[in-house]
C-alpha atoms as a PDB file:
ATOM      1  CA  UNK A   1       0.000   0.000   0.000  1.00  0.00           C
ATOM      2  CA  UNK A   2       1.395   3.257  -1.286  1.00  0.00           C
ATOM      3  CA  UNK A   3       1.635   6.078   1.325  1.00  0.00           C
ATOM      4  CA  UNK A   4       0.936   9.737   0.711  1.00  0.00           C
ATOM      5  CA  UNK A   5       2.546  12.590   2.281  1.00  0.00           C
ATOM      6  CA  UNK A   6       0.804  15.636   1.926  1.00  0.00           C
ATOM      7  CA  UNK A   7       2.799  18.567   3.215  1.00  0.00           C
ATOM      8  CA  UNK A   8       0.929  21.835   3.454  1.00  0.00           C
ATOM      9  CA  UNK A   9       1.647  25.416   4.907  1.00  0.00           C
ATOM     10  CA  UNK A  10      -1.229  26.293   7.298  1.00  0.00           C
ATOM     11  CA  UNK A  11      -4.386  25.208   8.602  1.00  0.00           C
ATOM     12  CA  UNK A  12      -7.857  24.949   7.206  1.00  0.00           C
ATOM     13  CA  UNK A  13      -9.917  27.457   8.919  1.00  0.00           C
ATOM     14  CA  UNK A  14     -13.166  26.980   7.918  1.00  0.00           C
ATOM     15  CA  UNK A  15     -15.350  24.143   9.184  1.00  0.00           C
ATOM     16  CA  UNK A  16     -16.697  23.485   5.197  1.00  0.00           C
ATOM     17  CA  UNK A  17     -12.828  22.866   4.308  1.00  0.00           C
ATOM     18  CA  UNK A  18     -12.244  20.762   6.948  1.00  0.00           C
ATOM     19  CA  UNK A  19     -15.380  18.367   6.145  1.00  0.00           C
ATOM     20  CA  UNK A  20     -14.546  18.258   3.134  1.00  0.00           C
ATOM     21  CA  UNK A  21     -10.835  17.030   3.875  1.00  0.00           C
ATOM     22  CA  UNK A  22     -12.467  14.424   6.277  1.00  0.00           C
ATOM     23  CA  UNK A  23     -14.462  13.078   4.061  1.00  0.00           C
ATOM     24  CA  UNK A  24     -11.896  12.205   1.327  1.00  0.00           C
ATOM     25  CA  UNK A  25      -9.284  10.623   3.526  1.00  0.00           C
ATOM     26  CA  UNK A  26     -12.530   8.613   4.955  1.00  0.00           C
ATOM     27  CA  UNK A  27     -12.807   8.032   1.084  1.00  0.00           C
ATOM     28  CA  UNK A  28      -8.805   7.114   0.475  1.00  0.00           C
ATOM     29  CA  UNK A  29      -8.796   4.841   3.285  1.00  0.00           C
ATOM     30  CA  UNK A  30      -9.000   1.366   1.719  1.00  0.00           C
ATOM     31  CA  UNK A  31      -6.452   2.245  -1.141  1.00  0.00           C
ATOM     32  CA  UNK A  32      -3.387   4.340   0.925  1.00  0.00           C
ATOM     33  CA  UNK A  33      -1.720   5.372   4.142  1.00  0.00           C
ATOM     34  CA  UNK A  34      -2.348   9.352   3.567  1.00  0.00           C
ATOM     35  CA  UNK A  35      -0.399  11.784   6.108  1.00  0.00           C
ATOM     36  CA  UNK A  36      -1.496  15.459   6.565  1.00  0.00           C
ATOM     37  CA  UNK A  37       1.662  17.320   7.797  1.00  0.00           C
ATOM     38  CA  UNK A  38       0.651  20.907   8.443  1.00  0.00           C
ATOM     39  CA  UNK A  39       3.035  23.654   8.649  1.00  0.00           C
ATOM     40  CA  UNK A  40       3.022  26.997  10.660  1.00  0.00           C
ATOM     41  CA  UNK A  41       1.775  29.698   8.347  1.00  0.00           C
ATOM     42  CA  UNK A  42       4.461  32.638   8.987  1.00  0.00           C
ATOM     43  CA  UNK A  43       2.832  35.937   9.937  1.00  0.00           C
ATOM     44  CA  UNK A  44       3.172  38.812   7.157  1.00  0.00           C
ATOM     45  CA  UNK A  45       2.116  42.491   6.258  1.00  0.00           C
ATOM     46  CA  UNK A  46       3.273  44.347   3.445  1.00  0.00           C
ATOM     47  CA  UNK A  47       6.751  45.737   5.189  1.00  0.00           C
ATOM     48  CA  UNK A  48       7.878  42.141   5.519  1.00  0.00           C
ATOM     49  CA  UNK A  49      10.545  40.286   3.186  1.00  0.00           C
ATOM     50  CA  UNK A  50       8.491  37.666   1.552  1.00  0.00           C
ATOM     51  CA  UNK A  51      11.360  35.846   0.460  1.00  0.00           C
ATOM     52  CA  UNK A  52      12.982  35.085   4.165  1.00  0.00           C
ATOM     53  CA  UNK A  53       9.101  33.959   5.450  1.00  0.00           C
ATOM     54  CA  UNK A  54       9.367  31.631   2.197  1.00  0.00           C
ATOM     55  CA  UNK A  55      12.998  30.567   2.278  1.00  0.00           C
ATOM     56  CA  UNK A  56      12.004  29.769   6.381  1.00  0.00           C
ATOM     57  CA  UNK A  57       8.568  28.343   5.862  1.00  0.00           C
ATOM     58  CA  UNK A  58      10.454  25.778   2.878  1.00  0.00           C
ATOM     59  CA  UNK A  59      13.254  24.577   5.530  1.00  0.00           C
ATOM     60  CA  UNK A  60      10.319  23.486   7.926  1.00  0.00           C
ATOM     61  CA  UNK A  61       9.088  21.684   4.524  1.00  0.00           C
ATOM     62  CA  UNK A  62      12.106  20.086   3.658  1.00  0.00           C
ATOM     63  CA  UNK A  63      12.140  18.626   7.510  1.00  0.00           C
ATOM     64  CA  UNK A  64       8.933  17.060   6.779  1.00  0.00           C
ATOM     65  CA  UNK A  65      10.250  15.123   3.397  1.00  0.00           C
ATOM     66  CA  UNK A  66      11.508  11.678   5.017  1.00  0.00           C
ATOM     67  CA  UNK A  67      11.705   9.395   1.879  1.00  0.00           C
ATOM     68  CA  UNK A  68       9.990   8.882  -1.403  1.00  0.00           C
ATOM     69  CA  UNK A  69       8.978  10.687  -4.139  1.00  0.00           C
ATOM     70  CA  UNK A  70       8.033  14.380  -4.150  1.00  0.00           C
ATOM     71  CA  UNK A  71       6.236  16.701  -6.131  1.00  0.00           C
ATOM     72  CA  UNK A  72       5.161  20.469  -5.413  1.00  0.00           C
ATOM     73  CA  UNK A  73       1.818  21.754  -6.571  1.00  0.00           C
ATOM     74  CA  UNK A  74       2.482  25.159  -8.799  1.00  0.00           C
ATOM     75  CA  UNK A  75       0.840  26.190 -11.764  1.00  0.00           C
ATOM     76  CA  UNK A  76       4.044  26.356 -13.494  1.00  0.00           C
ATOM     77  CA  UNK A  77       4.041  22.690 -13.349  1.00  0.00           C
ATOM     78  CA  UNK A  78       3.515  19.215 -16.068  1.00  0.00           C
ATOM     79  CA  UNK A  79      -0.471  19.255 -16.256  1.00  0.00           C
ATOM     80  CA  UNK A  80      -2.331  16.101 -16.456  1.00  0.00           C
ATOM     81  CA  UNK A  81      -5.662  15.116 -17.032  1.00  0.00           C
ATOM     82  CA  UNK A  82      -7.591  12.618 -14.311  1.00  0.00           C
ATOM     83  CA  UNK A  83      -6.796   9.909 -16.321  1.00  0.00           C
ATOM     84  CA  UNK A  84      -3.045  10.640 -17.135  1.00  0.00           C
ATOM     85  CA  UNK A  85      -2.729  11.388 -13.548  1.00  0.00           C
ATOM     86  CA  UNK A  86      -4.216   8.094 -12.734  1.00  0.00           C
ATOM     87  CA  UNK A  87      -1.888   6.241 -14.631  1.00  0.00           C
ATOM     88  CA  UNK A  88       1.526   8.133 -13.476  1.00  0.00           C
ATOM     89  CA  UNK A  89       0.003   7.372  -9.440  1.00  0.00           C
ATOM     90  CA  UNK A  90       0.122   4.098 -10.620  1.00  0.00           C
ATOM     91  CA  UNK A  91       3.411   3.871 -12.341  1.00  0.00           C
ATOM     92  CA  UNK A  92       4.724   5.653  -9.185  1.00  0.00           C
ATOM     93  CA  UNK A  93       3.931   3.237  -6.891  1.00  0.00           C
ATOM     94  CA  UNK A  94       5.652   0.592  -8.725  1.00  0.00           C
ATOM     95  CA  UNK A  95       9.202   2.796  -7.958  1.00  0.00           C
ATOM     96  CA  UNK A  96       8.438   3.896  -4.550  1.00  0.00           C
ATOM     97  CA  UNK A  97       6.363   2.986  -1.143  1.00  0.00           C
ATOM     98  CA  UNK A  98       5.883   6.928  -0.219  1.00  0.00           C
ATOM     99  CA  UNK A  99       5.325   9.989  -2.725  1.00  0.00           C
ATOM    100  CA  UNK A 100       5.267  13.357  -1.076  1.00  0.00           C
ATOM    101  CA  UNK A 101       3.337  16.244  -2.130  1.00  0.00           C
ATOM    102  CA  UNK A 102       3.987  19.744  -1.408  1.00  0.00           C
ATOM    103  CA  UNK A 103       0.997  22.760  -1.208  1.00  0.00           C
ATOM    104  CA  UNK A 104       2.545  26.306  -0.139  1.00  0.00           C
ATOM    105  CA  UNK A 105       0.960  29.013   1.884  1.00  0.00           C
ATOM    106  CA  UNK A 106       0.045  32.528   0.332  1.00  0.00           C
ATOM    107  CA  UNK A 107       3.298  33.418  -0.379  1.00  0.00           C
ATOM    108  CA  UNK A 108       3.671  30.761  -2.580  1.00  0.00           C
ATOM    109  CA  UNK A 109       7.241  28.586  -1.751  1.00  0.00           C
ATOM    110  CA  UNK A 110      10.981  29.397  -1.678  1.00  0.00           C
ATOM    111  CA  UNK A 111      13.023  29.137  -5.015  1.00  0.00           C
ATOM    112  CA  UNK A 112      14.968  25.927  -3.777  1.00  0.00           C
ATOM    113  CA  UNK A 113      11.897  24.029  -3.355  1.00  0.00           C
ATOM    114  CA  UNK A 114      10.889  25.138  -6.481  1.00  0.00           C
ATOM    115  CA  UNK A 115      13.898  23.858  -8.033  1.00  0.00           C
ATOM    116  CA  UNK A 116      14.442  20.905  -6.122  1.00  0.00           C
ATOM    117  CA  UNK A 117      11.140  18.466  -6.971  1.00  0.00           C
ATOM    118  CA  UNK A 118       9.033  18.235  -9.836  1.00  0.00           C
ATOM    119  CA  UNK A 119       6.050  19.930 -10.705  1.00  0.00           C
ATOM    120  CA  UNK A 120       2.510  19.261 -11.154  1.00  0.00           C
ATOM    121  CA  UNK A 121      -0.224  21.869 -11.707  1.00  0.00           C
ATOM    122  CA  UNK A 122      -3.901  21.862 -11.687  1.00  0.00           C
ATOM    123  CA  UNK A 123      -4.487  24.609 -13.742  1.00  0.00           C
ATOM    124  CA  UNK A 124      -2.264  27.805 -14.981  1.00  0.00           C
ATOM    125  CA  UNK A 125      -5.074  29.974 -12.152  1.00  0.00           C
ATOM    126  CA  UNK A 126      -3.862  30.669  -8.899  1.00  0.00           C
ATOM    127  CA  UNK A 127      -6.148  29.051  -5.922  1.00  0.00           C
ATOM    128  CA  UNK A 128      -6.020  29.512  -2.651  1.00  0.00           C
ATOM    129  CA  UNK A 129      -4.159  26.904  -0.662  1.00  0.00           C
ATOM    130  CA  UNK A 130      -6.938  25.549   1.534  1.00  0.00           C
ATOM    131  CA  UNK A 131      -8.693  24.606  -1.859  1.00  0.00           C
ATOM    132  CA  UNK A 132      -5.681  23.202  -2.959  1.00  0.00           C
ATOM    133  CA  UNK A 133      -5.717  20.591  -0.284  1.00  0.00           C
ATOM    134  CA  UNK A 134      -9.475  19.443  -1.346  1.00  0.00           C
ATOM    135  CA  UNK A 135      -8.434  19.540  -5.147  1.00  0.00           C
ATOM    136  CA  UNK A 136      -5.336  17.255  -4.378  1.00  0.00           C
ATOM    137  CA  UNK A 137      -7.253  15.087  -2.104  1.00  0.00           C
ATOM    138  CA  UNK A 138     -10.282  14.747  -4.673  1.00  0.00           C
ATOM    139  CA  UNK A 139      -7.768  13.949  -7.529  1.00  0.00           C
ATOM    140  CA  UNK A 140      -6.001  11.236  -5.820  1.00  0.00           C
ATOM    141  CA  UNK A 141      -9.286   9.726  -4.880  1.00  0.00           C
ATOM    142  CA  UNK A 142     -10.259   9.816  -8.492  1.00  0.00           C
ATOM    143  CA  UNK A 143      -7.209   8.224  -9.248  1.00  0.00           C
ATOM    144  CA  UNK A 144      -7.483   5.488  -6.999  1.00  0.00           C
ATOM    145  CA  UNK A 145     -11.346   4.747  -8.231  1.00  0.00           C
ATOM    146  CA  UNK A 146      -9.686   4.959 -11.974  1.00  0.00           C
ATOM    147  CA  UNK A 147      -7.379   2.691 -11.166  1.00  0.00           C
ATOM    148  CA  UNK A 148      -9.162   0.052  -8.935  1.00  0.00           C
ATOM    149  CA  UNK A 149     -11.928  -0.057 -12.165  1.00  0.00           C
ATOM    150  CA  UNK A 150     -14.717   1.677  -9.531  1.00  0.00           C
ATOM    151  CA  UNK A 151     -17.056   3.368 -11.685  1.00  0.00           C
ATOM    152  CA  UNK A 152     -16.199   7.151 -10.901  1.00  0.00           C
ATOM    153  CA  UNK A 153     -17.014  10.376 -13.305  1.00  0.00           C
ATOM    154  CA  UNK A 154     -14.372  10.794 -15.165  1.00  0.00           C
END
């Protein structure tokens, strides 16, 4: 059974985010080992050097990356559709028993992350990061339904 790391800077805040989270690792449970690790969302205002909060907020990140395979949400990233991304999950687990995946904060995350993993992105829009978490979560569901021949909109 493949394990998935999610790593993600900050908290959802909102009760409707948070139900919805619950409800697709309830959903994931019979296919993976899924691991939410949340990071501490640096404070900010306009005066503040955006670069140090990211640089700091992408060492606590890189603390959280044991083993495995990791890839960092960004819309600069390799798009896939649900089936493509089906298919590389797939593939993936056949190299490795942990991938890692990597949401930032508002900020957005430090240049050496950005050049360190590989990207994947969702969609050339910017969303907030608390969506992000319920799009990733969603997709890998879909994938795993895809996969396991469960009949699943796609």
């Amino acid at each position: 059974m493949i394990h998935l790391n999610i790593i993600v800077i900050g908290k959802l805040k909102e009760n409707y985010w948070r139900e919805a989270e619950q409800e697709y690792l309830k959903r994931l449970s019979p296919w993976t080992k899924i691991s939410l690790e949340e990071i501490k969302e640096e404070a900010f205002d306009e005066k503040s050097n955006k670069t140090i909060i990211k640089n700091k907020e992408g060492e606590e990140i890189i603390k959280k990356i044991k083993t495995g395979l990791t890839f960092i949400l960004d819309e600069h990233g390799d798009s896939f559709t649900s089936l493509e991304l089906a298919e590389k999950l797939e593939h993936l687990a056949d190299q490795t028993s942990t991938i890692n995946f990597i949401i930032g904060g508002p900020l957005g995350l430090s240049d050496a992350l950005l050049k360190k993993y590989p990207k994947i992105s969702f969609s050339k829009m910017t969303f907030p990061h608390q969506m992000m978490r319920i799009f990733l979560l969603e997709q890998l569901y879909r994938s795993f339904m895809i996969n396991s021949n469960k009949k699943y909109h796609y």
